[in-house]
Protein backbone atom coordinates (compact mmCIF):
# COMPACT_ATOMS: atom_id res chain seq x y z
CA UNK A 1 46.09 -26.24 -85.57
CA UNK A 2 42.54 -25.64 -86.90
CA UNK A 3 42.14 -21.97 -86.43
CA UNK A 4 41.25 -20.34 -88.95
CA UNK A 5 37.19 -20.29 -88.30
CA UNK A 6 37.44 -19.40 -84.64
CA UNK A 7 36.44 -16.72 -82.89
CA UNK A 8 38.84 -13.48 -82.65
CA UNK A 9 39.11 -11.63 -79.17
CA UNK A 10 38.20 -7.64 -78.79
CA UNK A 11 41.20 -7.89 -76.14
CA UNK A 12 43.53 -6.80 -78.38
CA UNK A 13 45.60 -3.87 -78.42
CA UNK A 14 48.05 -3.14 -81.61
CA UNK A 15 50.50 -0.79 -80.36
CA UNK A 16 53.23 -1.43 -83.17
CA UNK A 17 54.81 1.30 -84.52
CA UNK A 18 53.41 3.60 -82.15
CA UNK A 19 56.09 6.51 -80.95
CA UNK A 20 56.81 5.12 -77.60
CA UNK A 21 60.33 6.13 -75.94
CA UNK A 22 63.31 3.71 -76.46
CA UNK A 23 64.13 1.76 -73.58
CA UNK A 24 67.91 1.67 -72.83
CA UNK A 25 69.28 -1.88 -73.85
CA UNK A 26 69.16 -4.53 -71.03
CA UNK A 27 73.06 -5.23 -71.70
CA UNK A 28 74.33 -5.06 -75.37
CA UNK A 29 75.45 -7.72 -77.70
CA UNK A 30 75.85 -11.40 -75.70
CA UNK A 31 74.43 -9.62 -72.47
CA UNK A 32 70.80 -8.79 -74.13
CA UNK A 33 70.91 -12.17 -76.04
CA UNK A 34 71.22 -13.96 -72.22
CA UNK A 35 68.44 -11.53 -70.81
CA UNK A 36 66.50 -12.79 -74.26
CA UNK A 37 67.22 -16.31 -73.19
CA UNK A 38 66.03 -15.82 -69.50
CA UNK A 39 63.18 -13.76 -70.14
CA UNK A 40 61.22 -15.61 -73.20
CA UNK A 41 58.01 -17.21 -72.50
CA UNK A 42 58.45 -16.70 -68.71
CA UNK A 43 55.97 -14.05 -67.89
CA UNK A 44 59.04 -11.99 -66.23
CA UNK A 45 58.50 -8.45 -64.97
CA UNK A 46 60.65 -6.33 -67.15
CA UNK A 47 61.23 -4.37 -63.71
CA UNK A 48 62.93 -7.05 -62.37
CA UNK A 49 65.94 -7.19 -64.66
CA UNK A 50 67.20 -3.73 -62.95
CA UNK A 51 65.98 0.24 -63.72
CA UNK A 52 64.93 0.51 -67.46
CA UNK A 53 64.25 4.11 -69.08
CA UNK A 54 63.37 6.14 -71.69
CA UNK A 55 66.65 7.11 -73.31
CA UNK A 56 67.02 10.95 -74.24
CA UNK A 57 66.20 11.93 -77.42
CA UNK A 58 65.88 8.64 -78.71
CA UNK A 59 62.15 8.44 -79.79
CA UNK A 60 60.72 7.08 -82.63
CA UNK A 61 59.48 9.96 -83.64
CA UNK A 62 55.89 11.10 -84.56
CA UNK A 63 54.82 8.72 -86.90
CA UNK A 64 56.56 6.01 -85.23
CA UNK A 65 57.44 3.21 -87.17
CA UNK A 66 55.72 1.14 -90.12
CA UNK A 67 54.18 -1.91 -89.15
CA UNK A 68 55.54 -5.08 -91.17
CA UNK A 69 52.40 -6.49 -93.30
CA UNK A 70 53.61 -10.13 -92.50
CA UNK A 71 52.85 -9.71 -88.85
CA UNK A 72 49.15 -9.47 -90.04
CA UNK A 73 48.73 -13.35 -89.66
CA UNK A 74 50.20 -13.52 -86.66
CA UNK A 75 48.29 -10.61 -85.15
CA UNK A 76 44.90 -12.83 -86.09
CA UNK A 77 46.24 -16.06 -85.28
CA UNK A 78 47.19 -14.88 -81.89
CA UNK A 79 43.67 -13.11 -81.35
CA UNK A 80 42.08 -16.33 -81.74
CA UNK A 81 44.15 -18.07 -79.30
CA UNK A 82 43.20 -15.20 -76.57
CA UNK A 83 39.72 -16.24 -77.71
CA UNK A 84 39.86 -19.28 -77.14
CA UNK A 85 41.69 -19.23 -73.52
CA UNK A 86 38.50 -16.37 -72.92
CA UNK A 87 36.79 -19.43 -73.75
CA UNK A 88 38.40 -22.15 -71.82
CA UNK A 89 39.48 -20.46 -68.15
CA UNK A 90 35.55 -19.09 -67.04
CA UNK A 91 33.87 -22.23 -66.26
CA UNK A 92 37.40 -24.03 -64.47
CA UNK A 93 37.49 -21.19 -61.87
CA UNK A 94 34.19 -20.89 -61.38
CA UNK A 95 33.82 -23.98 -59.22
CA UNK A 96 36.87 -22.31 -57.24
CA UNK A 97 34.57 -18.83 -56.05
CA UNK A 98 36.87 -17.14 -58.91
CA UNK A 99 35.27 -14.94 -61.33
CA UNK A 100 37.34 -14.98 -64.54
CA UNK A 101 38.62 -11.19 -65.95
CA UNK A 102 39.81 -11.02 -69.60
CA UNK A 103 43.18 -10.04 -69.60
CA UNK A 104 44.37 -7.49 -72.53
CA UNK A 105 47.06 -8.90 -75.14
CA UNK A 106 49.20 -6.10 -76.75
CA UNK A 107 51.23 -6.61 -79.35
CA UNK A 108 54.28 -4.12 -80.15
CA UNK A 109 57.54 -3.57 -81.63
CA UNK A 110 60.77 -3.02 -79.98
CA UNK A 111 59.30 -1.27 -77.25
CA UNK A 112 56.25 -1.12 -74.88
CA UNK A 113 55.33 0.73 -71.66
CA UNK A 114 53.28 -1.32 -69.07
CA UNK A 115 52.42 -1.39 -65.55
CA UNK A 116 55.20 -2.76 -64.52
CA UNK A 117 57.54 -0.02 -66.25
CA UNK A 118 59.07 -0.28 -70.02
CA UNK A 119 59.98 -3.47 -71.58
CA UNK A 120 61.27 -4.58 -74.49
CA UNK A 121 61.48 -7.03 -77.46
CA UNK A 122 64.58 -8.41 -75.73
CA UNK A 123 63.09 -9.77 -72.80
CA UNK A 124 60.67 -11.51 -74.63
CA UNK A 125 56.82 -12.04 -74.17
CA UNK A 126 55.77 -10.75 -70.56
CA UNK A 127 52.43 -10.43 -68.30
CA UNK A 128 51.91 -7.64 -66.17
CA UNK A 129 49.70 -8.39 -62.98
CA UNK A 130 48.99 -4.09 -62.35
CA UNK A 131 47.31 -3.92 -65.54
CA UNK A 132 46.58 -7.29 -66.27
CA UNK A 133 47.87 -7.25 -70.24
CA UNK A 134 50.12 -10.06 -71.64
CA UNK A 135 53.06 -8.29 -74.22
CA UNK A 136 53.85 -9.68 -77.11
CA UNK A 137 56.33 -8.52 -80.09
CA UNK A 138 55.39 -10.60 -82.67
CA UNK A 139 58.62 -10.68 -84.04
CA UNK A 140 59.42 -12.86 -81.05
CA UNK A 141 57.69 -16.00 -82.79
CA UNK A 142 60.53 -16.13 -85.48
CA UNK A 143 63.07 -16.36 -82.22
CA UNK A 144 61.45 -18.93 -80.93
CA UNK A 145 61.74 -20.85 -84.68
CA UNK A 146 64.95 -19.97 -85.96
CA UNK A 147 67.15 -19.26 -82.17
CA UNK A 148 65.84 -22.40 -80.71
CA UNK A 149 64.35 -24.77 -82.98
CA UNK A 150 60.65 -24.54 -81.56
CA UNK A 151 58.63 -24.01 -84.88
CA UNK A 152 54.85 -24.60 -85.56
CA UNK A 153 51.31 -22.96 -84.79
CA UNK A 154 51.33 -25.05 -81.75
CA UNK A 155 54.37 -23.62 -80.29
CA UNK A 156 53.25 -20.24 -80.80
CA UNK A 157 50.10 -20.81 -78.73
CA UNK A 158 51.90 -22.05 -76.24
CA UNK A 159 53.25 -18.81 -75.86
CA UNK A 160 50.28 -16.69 -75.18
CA UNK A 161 48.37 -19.82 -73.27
CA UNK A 162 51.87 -19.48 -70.55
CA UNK A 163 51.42 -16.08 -70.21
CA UNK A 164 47.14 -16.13 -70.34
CA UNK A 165 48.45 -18.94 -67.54
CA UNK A 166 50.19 -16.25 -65.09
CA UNK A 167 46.68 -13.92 -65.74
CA UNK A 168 45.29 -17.26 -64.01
CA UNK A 169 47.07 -17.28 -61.06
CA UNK A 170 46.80 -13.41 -60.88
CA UNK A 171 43.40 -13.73 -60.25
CA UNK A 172 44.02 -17.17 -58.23
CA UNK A 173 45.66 -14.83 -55.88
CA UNK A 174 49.12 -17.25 -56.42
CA UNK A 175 51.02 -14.58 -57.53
CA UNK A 176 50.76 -12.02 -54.70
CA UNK A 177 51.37 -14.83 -52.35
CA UNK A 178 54.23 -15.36 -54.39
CA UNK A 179 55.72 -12.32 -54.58
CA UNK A 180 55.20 -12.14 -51.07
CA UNK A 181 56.77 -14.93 -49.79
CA UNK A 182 60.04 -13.83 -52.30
CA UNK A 183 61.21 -10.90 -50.85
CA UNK A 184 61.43 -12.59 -47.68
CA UNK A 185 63.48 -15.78 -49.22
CA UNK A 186 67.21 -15.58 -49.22
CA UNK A 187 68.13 -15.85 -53.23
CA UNK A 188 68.14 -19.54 -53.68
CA UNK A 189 64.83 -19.89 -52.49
CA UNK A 190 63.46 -17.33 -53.78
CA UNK A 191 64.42 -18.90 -57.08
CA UNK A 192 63.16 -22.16 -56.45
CA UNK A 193 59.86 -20.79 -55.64
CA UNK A 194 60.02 -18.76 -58.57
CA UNK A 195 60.64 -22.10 -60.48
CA UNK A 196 57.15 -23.83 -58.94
CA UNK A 197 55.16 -20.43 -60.23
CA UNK A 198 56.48 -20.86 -63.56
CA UNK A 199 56.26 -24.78 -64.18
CA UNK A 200 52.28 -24.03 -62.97
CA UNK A 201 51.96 -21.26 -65.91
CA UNK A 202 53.38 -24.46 -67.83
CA UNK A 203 50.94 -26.74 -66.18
CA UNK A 204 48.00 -24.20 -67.04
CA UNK A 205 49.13 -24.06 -70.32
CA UNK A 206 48.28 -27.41 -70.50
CA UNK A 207 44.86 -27.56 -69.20
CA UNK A 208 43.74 -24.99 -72.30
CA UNK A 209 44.78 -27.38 -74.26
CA UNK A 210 43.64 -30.20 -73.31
CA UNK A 211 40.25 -28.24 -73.28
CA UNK A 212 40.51 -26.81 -76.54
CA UNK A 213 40.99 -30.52 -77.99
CA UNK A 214 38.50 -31.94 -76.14
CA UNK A 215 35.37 -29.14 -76.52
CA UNK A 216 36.59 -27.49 -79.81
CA UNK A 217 38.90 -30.35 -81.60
CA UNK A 218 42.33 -26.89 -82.37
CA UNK A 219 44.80 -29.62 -82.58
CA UNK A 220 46.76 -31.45 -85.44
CA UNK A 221 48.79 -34.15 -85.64
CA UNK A 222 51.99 -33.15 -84.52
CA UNK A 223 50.85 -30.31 -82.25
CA UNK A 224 51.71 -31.85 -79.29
CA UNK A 225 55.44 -32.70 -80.06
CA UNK A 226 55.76 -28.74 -80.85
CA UNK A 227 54.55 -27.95 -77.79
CA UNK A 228 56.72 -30.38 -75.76
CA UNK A 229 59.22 -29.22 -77.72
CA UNK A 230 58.75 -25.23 -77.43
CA UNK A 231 58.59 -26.52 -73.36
CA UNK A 232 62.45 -28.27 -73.57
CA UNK A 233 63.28 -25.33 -76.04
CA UNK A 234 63.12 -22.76 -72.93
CA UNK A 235 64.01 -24.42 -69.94
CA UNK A 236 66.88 -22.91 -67.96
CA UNK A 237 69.43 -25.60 -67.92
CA UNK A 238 69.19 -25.13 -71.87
CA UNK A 239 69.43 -21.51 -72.16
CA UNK A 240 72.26 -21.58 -69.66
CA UNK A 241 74.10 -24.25 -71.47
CA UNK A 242 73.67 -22.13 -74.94
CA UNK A 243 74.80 -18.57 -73.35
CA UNK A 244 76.82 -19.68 -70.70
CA UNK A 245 78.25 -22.98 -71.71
CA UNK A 246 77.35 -24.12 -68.51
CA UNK A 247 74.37 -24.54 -66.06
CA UNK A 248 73.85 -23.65 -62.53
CA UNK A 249 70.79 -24.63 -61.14
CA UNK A 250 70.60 -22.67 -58.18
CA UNK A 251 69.62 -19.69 -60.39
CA UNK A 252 67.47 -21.68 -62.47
CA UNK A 253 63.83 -18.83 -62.05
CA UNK A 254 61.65 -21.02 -64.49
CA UNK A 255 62.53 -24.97 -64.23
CA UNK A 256 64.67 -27.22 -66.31
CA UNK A 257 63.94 -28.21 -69.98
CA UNK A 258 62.87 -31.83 -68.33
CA UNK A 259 60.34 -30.19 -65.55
CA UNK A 260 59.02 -27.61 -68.07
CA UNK A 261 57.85 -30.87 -70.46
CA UNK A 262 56.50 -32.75 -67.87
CA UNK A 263 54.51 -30.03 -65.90
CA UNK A 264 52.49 -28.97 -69.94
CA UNK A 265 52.01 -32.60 -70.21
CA UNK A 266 50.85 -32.98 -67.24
CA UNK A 267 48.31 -30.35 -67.68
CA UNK A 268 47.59 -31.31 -71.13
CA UNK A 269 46.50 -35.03 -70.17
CA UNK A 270 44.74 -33.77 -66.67
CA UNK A 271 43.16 -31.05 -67.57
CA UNK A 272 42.32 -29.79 -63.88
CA UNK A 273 43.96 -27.28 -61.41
CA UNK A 274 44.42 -29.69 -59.36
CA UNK A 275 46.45 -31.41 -61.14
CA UNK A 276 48.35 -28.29 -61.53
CA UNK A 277 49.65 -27.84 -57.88
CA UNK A 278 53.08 -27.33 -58.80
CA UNK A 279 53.93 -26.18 -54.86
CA UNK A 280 52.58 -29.12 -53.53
CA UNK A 281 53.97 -32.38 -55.47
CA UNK A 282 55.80 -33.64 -53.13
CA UNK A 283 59.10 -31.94 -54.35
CA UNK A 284 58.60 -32.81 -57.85
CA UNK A 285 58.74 -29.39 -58.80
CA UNK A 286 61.81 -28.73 -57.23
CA UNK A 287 63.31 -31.23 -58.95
CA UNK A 288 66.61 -30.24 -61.18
């Protein structure tokens, strides 16, 4: 991607190393590494994996802990990725009556608190719709390389533009309705509905990057693929069949590897919300 000479966001906040307390693991050993799996680029609630707490006595301590120098790049790389969604999302919702907010991108280490209750590095990158901040451990970005084979720049904004994606339908009022219409869903539904949110943060993905090609020229050859890629990387039916050995896709939350690819394509060649609808295709979002 060409980013080097863009624009860096004042929406960050660098909270790594800073003496939050420990959240108690979400399941040791194979269990945290399928909550990883689930939770990774999904915009999940940490709260909705179950109670998660401060643990006693198990602080950082004052000066918390050093910050690793490599994340540096990273840190910037992202910030001008936030810019450029800042960029991208005002004038698209503006023909809708929506006024676009800048949403806050923190990056930590092992463990964050948030507005939704503590999270951590385990459940991978997260938004928060109370405070309206996407999480990030940056350390996350060499999971999504060396776990599951979804390297490159490309891949990596992918990441923040899913989660930047669930601050859009925040404000879209989608995810309240959402919510809503979940705790009133038997689990199987619920799930599939869950599914259509997630292949539309997908979809929006998409759309900022079709805009930042078109109006700004970001992408590279090959920047595509690792996006498509990063997409199949993370779809349920492959994180199932790599912790479970199996899939079941009644429980799928976020869409199959094959509906996550075609929804960011999708977005990417449209470029419009419309094209976006994810709850109204005709059951193409449903499918398995």
């Amino acid at each position: 991607m060409r980013w080097q000479g863009g624009r860096r966001s004042s929406n960050i906040e660098d909270r790594r190393g800073m003496g939050v307390g420990r959240p108690l693991a979400v399941g040791g050993g194979a269990a945290g590494i399928v909550v990883a799996l689930l939770m990774m680029l999904l915009g999940g609630d940490p709260s909705s994996v179950g109670p998660v707490s401060p643990s006693g006595g198990g602080g950082y301590g004052g000066s918390g802990q050093p910050v690793d120098p490599a994340q540096e790049g990273l840190k910037d790389f992202v910030s001008v990725i936030l810019a450029d969604t800042e960029d991208t999302w005002p004038a698209l919702l503006e023909p809708h009556g929506v006024r676009y907010v800048n949403p806050r991108l923190v990056v930590f280490s092992d463990a964050v608190e948030s507005g939704c209750g503590m999270g951590e590095s385990a459940m991978g990158p997260f938004y928060c719709p109370m405070d309206q901040r996407v999480y990030l451990d940056l350390s996350f970005f060499n999971e999504l390389d060396r776990r599951f084979g979804a390297p490159g720049d490309f891949a990596e904004a992918y990441v923040v533009a899913h989660e930047v994606g669930h601050h859009v339908q925040n404000l879209l009022g989608i995810s309240e309705r959402v919510h809503s219409m979940r705790s009133r869903m038997r689990e199987a539904d619920a799930n599939a509905l869950s599914v259509l949110q997630e292949l539309q943060a997908d979809c929006f993905a998409g759309i900022w990057a079709h805009h930042a090609q078109k109006q700004r020229t970001l992408l590279e050859q090959g920047d595509v693929e690792e996006g498509l890629a990063a997409a199949s990387a993370i779809g349920d039916d492959t994180l199932q069949r790599q912790a479970r050995g199996r899939v079941v896709p009644e429980s799928f939350t976020h869409g199959s590897s094959a509906q996550r690819v075609e929804w960011f394509r999708r977005g990417l060649e449209q470029g419009t919300l419309e094209a976006c609808d994810t709850f109204n295709a005709e059951g193409r979002g449903r499918r398995r």
